[in-house]
N, C-alpha and C. Protein backbone atom coordinates (compact mmCIF):
# COMPACT_ATOMS: atom_id res chain seq x y z
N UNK A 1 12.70 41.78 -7.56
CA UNK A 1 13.24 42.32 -6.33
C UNK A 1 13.52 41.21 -5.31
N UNK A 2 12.96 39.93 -5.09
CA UNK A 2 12.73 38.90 -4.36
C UNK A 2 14.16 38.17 -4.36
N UNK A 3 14.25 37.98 -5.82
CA UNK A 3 15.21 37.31 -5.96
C UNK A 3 16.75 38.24 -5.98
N UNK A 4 16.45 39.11 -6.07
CA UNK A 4 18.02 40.00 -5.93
C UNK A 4 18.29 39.83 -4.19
N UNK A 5 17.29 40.13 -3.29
CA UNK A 5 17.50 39.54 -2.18
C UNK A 5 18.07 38.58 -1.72
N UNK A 6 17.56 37.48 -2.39
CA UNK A 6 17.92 36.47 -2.03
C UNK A 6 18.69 36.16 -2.49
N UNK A 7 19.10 36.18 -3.40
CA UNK A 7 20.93 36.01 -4.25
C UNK A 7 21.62 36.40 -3.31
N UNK A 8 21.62 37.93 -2.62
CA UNK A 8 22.41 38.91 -1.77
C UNK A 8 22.55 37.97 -0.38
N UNK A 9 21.45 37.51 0.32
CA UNK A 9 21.13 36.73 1.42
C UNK A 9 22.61 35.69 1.26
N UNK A 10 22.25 34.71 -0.09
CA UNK A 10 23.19 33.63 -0.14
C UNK A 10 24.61 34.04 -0.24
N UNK A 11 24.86 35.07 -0.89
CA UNK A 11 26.31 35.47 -1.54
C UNK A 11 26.97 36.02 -0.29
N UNK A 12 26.21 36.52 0.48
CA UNK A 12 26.62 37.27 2.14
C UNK A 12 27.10 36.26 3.20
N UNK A 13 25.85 34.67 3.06
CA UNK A 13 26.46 33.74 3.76
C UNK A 13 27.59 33.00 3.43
N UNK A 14 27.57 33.07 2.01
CA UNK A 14 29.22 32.31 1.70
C UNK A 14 30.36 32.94 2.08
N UNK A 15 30.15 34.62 1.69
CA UNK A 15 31.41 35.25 2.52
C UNK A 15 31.45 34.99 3.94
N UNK A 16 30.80 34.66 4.79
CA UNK A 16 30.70 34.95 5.83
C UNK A 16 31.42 33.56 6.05
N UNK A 17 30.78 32.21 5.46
CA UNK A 17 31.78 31.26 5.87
C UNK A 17 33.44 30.68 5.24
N UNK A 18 33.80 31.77 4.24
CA UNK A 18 34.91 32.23 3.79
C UNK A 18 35.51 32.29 4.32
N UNK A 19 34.99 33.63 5.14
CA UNK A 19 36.03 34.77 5.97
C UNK A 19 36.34 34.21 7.45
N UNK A 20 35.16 33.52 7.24
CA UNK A 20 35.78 32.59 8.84
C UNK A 20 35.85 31.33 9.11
N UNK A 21 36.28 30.99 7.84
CA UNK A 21 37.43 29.51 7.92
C UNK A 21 36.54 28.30 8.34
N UNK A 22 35.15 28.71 7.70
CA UNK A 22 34.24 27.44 8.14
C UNK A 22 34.73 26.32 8.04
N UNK A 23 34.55 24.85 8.86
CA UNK A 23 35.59 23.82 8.93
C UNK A 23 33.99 22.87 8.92
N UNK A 24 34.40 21.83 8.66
CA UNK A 24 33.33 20.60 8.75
C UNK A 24 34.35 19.55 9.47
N UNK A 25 33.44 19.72 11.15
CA UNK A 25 34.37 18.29 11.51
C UNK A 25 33.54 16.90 11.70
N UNK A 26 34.56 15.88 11.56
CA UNK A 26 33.84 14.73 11.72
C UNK A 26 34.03 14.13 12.84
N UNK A 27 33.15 13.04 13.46
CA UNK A 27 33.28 12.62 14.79
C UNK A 27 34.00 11.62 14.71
N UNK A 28 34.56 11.21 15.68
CA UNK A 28 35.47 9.70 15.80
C UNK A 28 34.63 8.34 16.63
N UNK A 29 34.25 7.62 16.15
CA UNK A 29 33.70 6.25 17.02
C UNK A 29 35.38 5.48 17.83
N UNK A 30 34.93 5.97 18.95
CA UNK A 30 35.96 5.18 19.44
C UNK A 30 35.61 3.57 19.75
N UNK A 31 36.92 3.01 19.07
CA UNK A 31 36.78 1.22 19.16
C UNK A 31 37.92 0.94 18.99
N UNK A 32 38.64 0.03 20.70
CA UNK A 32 39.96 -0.11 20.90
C UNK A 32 40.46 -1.30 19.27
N UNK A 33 39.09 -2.23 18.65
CA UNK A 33 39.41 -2.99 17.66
C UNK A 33 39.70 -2.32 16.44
N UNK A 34 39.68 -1.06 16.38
CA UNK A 34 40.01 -0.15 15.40
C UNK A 34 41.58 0.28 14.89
N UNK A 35 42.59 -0.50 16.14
CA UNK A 35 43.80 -0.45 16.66
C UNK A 35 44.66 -1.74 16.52
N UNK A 36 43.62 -2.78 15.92
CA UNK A 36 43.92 -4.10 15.51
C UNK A 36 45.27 -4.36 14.78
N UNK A 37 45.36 -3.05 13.60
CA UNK A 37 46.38 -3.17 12.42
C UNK A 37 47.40 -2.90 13.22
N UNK A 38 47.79 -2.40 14.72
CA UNK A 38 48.99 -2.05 15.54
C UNK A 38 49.32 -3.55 16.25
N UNK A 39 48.95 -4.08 16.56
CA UNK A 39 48.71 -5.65 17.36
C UNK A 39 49.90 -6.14 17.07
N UNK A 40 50.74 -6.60 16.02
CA UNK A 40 52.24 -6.48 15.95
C UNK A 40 53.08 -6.04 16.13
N UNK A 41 52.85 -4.71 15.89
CA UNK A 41 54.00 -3.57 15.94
C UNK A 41 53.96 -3.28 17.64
N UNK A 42 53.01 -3.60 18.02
CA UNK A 42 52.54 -3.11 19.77
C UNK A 42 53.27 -4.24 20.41
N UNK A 43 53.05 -5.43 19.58
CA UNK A 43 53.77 -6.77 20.96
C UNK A 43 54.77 -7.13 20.26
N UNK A 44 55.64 -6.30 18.92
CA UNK A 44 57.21 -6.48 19.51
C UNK A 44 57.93 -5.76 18.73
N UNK A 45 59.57 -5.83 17.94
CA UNK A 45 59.95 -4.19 17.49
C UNK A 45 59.67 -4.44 16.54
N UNK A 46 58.69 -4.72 15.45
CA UNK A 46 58.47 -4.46 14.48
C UNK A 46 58.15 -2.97 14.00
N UNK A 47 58.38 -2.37 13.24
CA UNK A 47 57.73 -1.13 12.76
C UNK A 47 56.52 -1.32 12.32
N UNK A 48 55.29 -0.28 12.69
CA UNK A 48 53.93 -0.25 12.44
C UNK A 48 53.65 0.30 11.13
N UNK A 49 52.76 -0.48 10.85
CA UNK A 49 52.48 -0.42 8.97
C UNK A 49 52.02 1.23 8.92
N UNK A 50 51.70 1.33 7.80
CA UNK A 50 50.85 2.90 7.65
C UNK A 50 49.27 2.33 7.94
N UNK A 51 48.65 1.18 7.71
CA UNK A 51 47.36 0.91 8.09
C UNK A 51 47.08 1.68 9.25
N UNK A 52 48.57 1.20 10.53
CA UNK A 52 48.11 1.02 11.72
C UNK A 52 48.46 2.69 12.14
N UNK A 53 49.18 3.30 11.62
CA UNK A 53 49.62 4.54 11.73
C UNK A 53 48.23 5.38 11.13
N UNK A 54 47.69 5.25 10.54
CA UNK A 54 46.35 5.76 10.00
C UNK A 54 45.04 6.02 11.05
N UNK A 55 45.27 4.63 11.78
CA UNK A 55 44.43 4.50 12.51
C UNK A 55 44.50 4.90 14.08
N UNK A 56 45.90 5.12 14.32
CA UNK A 56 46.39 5.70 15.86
C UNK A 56 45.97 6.99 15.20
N UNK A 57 45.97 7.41 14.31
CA UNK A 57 45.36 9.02 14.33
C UNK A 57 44.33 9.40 14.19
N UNK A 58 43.36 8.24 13.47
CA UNK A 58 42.11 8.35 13.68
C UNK A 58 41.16 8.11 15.19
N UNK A 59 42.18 7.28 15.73
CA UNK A 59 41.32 7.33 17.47
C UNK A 59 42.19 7.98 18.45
N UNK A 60 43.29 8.59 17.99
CA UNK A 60 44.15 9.60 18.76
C UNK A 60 42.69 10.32 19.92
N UNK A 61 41.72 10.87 19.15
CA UNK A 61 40.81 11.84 20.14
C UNK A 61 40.00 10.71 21.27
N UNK A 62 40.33 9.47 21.25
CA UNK A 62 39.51 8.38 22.01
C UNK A 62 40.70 7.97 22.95
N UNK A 63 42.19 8.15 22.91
CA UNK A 63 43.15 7.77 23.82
C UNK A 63 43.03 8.08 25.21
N UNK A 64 42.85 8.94 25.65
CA UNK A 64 42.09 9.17 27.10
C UNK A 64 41.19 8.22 27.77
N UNK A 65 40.51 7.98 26.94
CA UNK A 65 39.28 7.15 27.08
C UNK A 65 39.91 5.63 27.02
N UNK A 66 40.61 5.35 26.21
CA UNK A 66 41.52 4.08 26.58
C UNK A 66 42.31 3.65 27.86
N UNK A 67 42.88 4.79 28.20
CA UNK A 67 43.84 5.05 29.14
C UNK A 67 42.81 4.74 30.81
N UNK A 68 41.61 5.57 30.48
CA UNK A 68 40.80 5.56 31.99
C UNK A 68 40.25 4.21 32.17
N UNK A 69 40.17 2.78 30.74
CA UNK A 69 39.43 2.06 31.44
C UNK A 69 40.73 0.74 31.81
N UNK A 70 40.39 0.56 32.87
CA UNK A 70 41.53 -0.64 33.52
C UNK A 70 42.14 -1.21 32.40
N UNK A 71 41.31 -1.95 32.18
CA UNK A 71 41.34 -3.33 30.85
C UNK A 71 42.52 -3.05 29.44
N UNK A 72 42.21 -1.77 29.36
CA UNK A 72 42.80 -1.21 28.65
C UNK A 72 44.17 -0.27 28.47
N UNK A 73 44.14 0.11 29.32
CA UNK A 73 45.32 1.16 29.74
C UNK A 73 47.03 0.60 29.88
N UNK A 74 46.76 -0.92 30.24
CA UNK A 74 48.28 -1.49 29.89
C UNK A 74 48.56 -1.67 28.21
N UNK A 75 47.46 -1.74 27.41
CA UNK A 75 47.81 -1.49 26.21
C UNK A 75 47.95 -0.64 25.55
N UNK A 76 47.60 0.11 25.56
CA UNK A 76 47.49 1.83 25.37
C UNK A 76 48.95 2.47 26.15
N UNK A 77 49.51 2.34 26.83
CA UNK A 77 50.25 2.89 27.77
C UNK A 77 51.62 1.78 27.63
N UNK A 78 51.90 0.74 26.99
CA UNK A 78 52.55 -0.25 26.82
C UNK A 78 54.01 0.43 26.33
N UNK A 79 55.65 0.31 26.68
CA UNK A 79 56.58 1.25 26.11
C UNK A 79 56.32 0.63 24.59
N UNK A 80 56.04 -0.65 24.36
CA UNK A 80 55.25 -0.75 22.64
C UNK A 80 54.84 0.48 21.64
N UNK A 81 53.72 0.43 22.73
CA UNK A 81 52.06 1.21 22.15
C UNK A 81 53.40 2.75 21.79
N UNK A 82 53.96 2.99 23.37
CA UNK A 82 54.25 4.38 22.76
C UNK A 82 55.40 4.67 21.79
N UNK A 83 56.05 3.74 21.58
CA UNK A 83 57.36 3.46 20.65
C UNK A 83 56.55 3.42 19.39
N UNK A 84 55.30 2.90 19.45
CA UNK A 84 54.21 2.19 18.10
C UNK A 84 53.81 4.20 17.66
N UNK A 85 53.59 4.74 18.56
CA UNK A 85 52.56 6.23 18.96
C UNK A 85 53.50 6.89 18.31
N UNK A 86 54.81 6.76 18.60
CA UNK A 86 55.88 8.08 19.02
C UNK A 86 56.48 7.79 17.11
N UNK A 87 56.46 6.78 16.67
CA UNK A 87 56.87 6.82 15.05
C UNK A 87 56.04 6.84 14.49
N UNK A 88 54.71 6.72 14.77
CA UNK A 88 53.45 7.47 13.65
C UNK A 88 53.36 8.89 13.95
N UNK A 89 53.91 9.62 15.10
CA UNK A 89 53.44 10.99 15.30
C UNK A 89 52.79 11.23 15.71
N UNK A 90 51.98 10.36 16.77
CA UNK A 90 50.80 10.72 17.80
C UNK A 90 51.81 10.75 19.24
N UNK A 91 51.07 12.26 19.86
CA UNK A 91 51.63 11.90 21.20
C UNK A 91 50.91 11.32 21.69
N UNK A 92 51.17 10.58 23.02
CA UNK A 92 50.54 10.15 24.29
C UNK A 92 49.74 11.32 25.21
N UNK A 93 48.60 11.45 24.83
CA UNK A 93 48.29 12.41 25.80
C UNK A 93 47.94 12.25 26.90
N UNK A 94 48.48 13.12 28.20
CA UNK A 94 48.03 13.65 29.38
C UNK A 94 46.72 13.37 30.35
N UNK A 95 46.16 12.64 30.72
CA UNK A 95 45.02 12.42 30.75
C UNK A 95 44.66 13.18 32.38
């Protein structure tokens, strides 16, 4: 009887994260050196590799955070960066 329970217990929670599209997200370490593989394509018209296109989307959720610190924000914000942004498919977001 224990175990019919508990089968039922488990088989109930899998539907449950089935039915509602359970997602596993991962976090992003933001690190402007993570943006390194763009460093060409950013300081002149070169087209940006897929390395660097990989990686504007992996710190896409840290761009804000680029943007707010001084030091940073002329590179991030560069008509480069967004010419570099705008052909990998990241927008510039809004901050």
């Amino acid at each position: 009887m224990r175990s019919i329970t508990y089968t039922s217990l488990c088989a109930a929670a899998i539907l449950v994260m089935i039915l509602t599209g359970s997602q596993t997200s991962v976090a992003v370490t933001c690190q402007v050196t993570q943006l390194a593989a763009c460093a060409s394509a950013m300081s002149s018209s070169s087209q940006p590799s897929a390395q660097c296109c990989a990686k504007i989307k992996e710190q896409r959720p840290c761009l804000c955070q680029y943007m707010k610190n001084p030091t940073l924000k002329a590179f991030v914000t560069s008509p480069n960066a967004k010419k570099v942004a705008k052909t990998c498919g990241v927008p510039i977001p809004t901050c």
